[in-house]
C-alpha atoms as a PDB file:
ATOM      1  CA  UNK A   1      20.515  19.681  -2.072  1.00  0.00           C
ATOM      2  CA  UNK A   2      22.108  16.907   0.041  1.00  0.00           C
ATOM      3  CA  UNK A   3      21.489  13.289  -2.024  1.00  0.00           C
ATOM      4  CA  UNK A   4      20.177  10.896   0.053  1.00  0.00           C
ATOM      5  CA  UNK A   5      19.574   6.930  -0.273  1.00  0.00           C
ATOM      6  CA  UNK A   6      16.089   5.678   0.871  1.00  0.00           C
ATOM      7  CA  UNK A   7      14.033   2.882   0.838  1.00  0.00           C
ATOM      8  CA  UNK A   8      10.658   3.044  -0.709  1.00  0.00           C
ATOM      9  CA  UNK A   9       8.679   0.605   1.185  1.00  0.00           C
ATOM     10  CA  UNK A  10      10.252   1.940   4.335  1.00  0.00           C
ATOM     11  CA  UNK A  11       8.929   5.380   4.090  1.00  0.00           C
ATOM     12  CA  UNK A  12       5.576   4.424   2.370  1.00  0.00           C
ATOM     13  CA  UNK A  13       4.993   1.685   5.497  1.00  0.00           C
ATOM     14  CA  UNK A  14       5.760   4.404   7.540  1.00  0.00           C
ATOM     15  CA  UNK A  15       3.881   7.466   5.992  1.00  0.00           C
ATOM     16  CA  UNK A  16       1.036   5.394   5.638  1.00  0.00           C
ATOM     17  CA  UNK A  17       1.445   2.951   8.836  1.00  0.00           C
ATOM     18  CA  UNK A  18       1.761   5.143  11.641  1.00  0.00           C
ATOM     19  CA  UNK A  19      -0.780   7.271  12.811  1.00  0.00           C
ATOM     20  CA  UNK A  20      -0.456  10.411  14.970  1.00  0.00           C
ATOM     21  CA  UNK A  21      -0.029   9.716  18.837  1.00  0.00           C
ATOM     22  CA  UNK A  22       0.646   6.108  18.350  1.00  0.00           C
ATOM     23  CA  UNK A  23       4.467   5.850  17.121  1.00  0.00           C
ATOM     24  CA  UNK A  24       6.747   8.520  15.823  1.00  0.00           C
ATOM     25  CA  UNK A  25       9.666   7.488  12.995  1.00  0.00           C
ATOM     26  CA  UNK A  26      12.869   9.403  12.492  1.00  0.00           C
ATOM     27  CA  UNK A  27      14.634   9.163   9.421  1.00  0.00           C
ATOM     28  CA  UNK A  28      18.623   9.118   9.437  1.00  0.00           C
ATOM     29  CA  UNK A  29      20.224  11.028   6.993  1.00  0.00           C
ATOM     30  CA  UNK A  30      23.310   9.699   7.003  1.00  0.00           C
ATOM     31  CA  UNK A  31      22.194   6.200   6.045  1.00  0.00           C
ATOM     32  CA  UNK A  32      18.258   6.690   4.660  1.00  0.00           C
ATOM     33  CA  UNK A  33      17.572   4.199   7.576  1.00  0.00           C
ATOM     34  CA  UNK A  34      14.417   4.788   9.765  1.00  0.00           C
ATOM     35  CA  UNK A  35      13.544   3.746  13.394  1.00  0.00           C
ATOM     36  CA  UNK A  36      10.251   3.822  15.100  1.00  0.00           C
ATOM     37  CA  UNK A  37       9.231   4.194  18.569  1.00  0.00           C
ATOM     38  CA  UNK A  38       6.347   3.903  20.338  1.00  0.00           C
ATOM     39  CA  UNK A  39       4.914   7.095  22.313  1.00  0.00           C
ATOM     40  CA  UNK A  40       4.876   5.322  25.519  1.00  0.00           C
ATOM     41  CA  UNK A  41       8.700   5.317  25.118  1.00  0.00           C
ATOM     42  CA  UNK A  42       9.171   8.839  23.903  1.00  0.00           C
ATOM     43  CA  UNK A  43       7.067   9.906  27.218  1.00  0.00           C
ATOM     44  CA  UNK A  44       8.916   7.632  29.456  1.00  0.00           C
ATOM     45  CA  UNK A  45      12.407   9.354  27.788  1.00  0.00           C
ATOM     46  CA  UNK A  46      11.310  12.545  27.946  1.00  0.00           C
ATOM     47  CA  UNK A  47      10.433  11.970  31.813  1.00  0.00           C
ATOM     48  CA  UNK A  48      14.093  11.042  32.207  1.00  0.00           C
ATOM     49  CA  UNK A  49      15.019  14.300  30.208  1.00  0.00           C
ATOM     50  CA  UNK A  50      13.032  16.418  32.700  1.00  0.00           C
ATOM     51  CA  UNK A  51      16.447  16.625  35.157  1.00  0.00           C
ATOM     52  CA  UNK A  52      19.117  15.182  32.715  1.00  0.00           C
ATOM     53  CA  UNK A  53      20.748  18.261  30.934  1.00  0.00           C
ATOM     54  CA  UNK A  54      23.255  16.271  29.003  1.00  0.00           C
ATOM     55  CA  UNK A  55      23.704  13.247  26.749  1.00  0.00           C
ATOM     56  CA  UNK A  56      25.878  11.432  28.852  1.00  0.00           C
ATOM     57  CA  UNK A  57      24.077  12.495  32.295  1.00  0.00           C
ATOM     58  CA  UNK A  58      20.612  10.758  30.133  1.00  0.00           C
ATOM     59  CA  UNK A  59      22.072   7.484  29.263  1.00  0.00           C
ATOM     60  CA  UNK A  60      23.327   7.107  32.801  1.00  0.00           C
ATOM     61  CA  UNK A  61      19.709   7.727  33.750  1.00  0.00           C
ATOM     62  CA  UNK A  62      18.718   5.156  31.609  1.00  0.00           C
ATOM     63  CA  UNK A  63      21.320   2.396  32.633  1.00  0.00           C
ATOM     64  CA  UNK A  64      20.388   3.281  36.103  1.00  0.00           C
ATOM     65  CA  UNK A  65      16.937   2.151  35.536  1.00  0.00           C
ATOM     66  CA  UNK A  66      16.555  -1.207  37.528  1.00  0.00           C
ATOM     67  CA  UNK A  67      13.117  -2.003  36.124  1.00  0.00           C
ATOM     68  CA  UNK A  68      13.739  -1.680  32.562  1.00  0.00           C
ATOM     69  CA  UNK A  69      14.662  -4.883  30.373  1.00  0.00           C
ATOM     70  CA  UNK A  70      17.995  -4.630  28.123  1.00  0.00           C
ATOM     71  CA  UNK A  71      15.276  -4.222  24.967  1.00  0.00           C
ATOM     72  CA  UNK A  72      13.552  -1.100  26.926  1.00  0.00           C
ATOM     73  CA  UNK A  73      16.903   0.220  28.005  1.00  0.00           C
ATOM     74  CA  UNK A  74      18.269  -0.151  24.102  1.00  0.00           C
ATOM     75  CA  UNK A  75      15.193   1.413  22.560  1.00  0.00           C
ATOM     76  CA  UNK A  76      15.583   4.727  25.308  1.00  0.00           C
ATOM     77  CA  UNK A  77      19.140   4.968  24.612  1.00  0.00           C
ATOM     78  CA  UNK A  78      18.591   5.135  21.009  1.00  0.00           C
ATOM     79  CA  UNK A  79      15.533   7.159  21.196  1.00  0.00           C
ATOM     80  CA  UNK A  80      17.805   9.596  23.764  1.00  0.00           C
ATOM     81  CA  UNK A  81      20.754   9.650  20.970  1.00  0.00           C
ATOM     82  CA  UNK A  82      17.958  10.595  18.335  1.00  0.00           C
ATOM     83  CA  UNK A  83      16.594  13.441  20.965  1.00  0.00           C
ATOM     84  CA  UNK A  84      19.928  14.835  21.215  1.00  0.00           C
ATOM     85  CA  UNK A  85      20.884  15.209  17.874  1.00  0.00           C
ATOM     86  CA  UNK A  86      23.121  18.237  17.526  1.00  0.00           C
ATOM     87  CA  UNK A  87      24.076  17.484  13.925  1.00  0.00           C
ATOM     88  CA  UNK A  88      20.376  17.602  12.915  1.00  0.00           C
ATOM     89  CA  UNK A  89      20.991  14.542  11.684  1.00  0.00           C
ATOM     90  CA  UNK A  90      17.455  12.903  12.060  1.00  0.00           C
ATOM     91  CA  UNK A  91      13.857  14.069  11.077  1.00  0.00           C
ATOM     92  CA  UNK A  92      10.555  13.393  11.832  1.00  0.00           C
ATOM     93  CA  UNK A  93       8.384  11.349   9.188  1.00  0.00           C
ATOM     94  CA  UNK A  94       5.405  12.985   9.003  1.00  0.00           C
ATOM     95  CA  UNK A  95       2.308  10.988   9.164  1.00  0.00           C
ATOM     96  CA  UNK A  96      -0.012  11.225   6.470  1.00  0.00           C
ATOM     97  CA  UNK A  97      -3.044  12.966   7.495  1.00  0.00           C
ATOM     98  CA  UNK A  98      -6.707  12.000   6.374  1.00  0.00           C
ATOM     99  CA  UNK A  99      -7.359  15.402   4.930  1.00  0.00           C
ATOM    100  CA  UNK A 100      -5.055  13.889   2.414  1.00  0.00           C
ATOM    101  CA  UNK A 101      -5.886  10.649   1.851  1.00  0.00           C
ATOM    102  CA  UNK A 102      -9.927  11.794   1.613  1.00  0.00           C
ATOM    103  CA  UNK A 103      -8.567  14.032  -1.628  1.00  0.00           C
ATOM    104  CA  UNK A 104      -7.199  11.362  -2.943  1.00  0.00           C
ATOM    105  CA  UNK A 105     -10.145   9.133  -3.167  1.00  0.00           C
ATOM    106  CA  UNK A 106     -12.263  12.315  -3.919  1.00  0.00           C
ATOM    107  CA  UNK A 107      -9.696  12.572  -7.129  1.00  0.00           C
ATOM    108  CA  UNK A 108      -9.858   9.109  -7.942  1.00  0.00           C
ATOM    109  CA  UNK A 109     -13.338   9.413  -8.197  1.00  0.00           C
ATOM    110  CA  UNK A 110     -13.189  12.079 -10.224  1.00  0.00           C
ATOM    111  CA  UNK A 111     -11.257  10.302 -12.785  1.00  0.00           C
ATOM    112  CA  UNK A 112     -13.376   7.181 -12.960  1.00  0.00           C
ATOM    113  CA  UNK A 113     -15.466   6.975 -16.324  1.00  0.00           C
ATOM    114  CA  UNK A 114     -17.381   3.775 -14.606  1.00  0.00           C
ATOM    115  CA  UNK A 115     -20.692   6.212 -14.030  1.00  0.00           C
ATOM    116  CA  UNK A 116     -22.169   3.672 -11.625  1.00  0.00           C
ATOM    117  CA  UNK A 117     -19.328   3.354 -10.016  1.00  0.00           C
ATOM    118  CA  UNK A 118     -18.267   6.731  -9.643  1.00  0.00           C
ATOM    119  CA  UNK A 119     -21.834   7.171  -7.994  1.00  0.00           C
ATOM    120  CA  UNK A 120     -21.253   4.702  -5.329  1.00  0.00           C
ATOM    121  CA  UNK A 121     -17.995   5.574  -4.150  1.00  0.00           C
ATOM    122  CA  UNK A 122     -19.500   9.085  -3.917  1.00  0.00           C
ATOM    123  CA  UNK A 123     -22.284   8.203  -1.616  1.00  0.00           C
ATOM    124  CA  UNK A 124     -19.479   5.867  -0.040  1.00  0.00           C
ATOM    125  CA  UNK A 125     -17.282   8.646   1.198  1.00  0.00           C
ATOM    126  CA  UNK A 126     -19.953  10.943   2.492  1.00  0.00           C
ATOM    127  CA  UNK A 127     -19.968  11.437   6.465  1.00  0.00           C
ATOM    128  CA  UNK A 128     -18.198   9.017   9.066  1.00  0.00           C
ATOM    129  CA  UNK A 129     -17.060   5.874   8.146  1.00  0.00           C
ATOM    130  CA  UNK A 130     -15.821   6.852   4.770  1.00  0.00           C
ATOM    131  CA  UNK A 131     -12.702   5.148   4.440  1.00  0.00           C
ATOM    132  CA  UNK A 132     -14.361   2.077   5.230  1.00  0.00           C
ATOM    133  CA  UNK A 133     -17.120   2.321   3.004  1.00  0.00           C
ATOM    134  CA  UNK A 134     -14.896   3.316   0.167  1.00  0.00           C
ATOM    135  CA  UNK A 135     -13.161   0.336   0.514  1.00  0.00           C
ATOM    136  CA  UNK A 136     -16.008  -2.230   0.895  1.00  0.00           C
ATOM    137  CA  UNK A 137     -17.455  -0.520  -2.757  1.00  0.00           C
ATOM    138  CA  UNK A 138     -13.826  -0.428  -4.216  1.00  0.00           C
ATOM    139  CA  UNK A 139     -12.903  -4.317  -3.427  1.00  0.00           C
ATOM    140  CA  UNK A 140     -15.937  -5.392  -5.463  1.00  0.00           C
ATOM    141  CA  UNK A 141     -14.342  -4.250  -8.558  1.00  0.00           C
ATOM    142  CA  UNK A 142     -11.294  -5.984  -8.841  1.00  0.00           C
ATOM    143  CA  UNK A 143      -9.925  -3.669 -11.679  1.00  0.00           C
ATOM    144  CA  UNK A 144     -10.797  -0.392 -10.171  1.00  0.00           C
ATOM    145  CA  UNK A 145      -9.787  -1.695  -6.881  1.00  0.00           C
ATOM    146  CA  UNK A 146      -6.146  -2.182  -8.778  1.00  0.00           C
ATOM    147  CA  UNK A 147      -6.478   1.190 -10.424  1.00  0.00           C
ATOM    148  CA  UNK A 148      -6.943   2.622  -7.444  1.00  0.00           C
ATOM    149  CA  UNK A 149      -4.201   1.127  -5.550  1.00  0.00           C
ATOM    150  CA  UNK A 150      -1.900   2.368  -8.472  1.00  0.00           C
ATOM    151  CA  UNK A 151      -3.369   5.836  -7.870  1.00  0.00           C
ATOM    152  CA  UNK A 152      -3.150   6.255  -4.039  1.00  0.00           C
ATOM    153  CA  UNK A 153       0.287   4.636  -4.220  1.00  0.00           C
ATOM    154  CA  UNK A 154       1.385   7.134  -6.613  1.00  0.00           C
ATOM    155  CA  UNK A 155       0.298  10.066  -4.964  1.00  0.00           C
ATOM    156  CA  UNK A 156       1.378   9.319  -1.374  1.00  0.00           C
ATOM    157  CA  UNK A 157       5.385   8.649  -3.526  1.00  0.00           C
ATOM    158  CA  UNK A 158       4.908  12.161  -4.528  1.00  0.00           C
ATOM    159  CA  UNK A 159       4.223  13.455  -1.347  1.00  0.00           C
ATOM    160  CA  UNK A 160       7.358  11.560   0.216  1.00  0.00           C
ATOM    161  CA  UNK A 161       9.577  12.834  -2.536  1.00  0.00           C
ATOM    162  CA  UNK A 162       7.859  16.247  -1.520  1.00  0.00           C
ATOM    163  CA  UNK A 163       8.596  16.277   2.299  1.00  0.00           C
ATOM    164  CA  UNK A 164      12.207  15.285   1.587  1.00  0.00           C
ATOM    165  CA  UNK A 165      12.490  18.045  -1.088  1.00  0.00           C
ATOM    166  CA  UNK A 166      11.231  20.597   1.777  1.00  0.00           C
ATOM    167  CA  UNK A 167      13.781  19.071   4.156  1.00  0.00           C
ATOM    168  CA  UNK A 168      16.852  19.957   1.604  1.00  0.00           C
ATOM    169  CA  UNK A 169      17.255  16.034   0.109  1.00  0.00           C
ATOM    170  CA  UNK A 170      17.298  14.972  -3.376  1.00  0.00           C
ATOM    171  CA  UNK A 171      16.061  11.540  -2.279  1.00  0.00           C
ATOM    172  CA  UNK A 172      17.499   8.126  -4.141  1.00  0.00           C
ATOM    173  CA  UNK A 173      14.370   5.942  -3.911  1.00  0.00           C
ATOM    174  CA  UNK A 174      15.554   2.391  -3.787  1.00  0.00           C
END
């Protein structure tokens, strides 16, 4: 396995930050450094990709672009040098997904000892809305609302340290 230097709160932001169809993050595995785009630039690059078939042919699309600002025309360039990647050099992030993060409360429920309590954040999570709910009943409780915090933390590290097992990194958390 290829070591690899990341930042914590980078990937935890992200993992938890980002939801699907709203930004997608790429770490770089050369430096454990992440960038973010939004999807309206991904579709606006990959309109430009539709007739571009090389790097360099792309990025003179892009500087060719009267209407773009020099911010706009930095992100697509970067975004474009990330899309071509031929050293497979950058992945994905995945986004955590809710199926997840509804276990995790349903586990941290489970391991509550507080009967009351336990009973209210079950009713809390049951049906739309849960998320919310589960938070409203969890903030009144200032030491389960820490507990918990601690616990959902902990489990979204070890999926991190998971996905960048999967992708062939023993990861340096920093």
């Amino acid at each position: 396995m290829q070591k690899i230097k990341v930042s914590r709160s980078d990937l935890e932001m992200t993992f938890e930050q980002f939801s699907e169809g709203e930004m997608t993050a790429y770490l770089d595995t050369a430096d454990g450094s992440i960038t973010w785009f939004d999807d309206f630039t991904m579709r606006r690059l990959d309109i430009l990709l539709t007739d571009e078939e090389t790097l360099e042919q792309v990025e003179l699309a892009i500087q060719q672009q009267a209407d773009l600002s020099e911010s706009e025309r930095n992100q697509l360039l970067e975004a474009a040098h990330i899309e071509w990647d031929e050293d497979n050099r950058y992945r994905v992030v995945p986004h955590q997904n809710s199926y997840e993060g509804y276990r995790d409360m349903q586990e941290f429920i489970w391991s509550l000892e507080d009967e009351r309590l336990r009973e209210l954040l079950e009713v809390a999570i049951r049906g739309s809305g849960a998320f919310g709910r589960f938070k409203d009943v969890i903030h009144r409780d200032s030491t389960a609302r820490d507990k918990w915090y601690l616990f959902r933390d902990a489990r979204q590290h070890e999926r991190i340290l998971a996905w960048l097992r999967r992708e062939g990194f023993e990861p340096e958390v920093v």
